[in-house]
C-alpha atoms as a PDB file:
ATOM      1  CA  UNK A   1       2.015  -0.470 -10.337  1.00  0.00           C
ATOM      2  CA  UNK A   2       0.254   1.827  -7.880  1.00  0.00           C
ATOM      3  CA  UNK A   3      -0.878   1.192  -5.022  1.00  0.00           C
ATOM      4  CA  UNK A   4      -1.948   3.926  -2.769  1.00  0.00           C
ATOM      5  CA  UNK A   5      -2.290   7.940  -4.124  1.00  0.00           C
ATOM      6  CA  UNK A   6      -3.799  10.125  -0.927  1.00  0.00           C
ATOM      7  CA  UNK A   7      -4.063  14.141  -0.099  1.00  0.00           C
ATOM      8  CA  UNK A   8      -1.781  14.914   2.698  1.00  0.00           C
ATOM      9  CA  UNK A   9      -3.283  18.476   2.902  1.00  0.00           C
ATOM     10  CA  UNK A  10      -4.312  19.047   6.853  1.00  0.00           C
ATOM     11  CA  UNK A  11      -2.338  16.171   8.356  1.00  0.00           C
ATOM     12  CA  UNK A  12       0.656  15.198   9.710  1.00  0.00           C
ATOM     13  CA  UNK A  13       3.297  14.185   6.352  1.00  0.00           C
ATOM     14  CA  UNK A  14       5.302  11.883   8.783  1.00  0.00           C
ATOM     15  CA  UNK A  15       1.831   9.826   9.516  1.00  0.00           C
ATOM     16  CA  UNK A  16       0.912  10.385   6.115  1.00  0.00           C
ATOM     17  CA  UNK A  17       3.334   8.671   4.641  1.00  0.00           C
ATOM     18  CA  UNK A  18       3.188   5.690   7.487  1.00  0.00           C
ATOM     19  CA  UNK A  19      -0.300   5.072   6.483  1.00  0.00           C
ATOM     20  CA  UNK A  20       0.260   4.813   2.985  1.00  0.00           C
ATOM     21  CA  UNK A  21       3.531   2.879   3.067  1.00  0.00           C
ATOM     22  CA  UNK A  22       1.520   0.174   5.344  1.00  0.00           C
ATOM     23  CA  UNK A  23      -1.542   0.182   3.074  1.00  0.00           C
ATOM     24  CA  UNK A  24       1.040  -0.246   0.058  1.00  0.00           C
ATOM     25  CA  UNK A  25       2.560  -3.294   2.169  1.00  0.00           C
ATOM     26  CA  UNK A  26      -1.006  -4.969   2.810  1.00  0.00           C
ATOM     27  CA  UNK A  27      -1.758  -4.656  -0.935  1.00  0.00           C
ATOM     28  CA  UNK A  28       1.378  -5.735  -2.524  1.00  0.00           C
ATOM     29  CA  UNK A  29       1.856  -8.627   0.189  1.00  0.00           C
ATOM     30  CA  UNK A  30      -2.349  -9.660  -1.016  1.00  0.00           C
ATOM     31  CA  UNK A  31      -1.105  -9.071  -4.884  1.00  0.00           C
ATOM     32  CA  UNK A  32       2.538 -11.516  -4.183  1.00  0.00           C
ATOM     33  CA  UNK A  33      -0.082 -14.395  -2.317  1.00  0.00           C
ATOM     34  CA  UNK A  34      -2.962 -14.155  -5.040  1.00  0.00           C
ATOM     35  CA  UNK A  35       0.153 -15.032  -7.281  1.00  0.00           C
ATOM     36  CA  UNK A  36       1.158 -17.420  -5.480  1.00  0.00           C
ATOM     37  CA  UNK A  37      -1.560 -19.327  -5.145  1.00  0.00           C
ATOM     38  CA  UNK A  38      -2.807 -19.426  -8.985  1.00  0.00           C
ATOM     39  CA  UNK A  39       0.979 -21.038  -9.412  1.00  0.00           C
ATOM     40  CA  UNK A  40       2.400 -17.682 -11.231  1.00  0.00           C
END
């Protein structure tokens, strides 16, 4: 499953990868409760 793809060209890999790791976490956590609540 993906959930985040980004260019990291002209920035900072360290905040880079923060970003996308908490983007990841908002979208996986919104997938797991959608889930959830249709009883899956």
């Amino acid at each position: 499953m993906l959930l985040v793809a980004g260019n990291k060209a002209g920035t900072s890999e360290k905040r880079f990868y923060k970003q996308l790791i908490t983007k990841a976490d908002k979208r996986f956590d919104s997938h797991l409760q959608e889930l959830k609540d249709k009883g899956e």
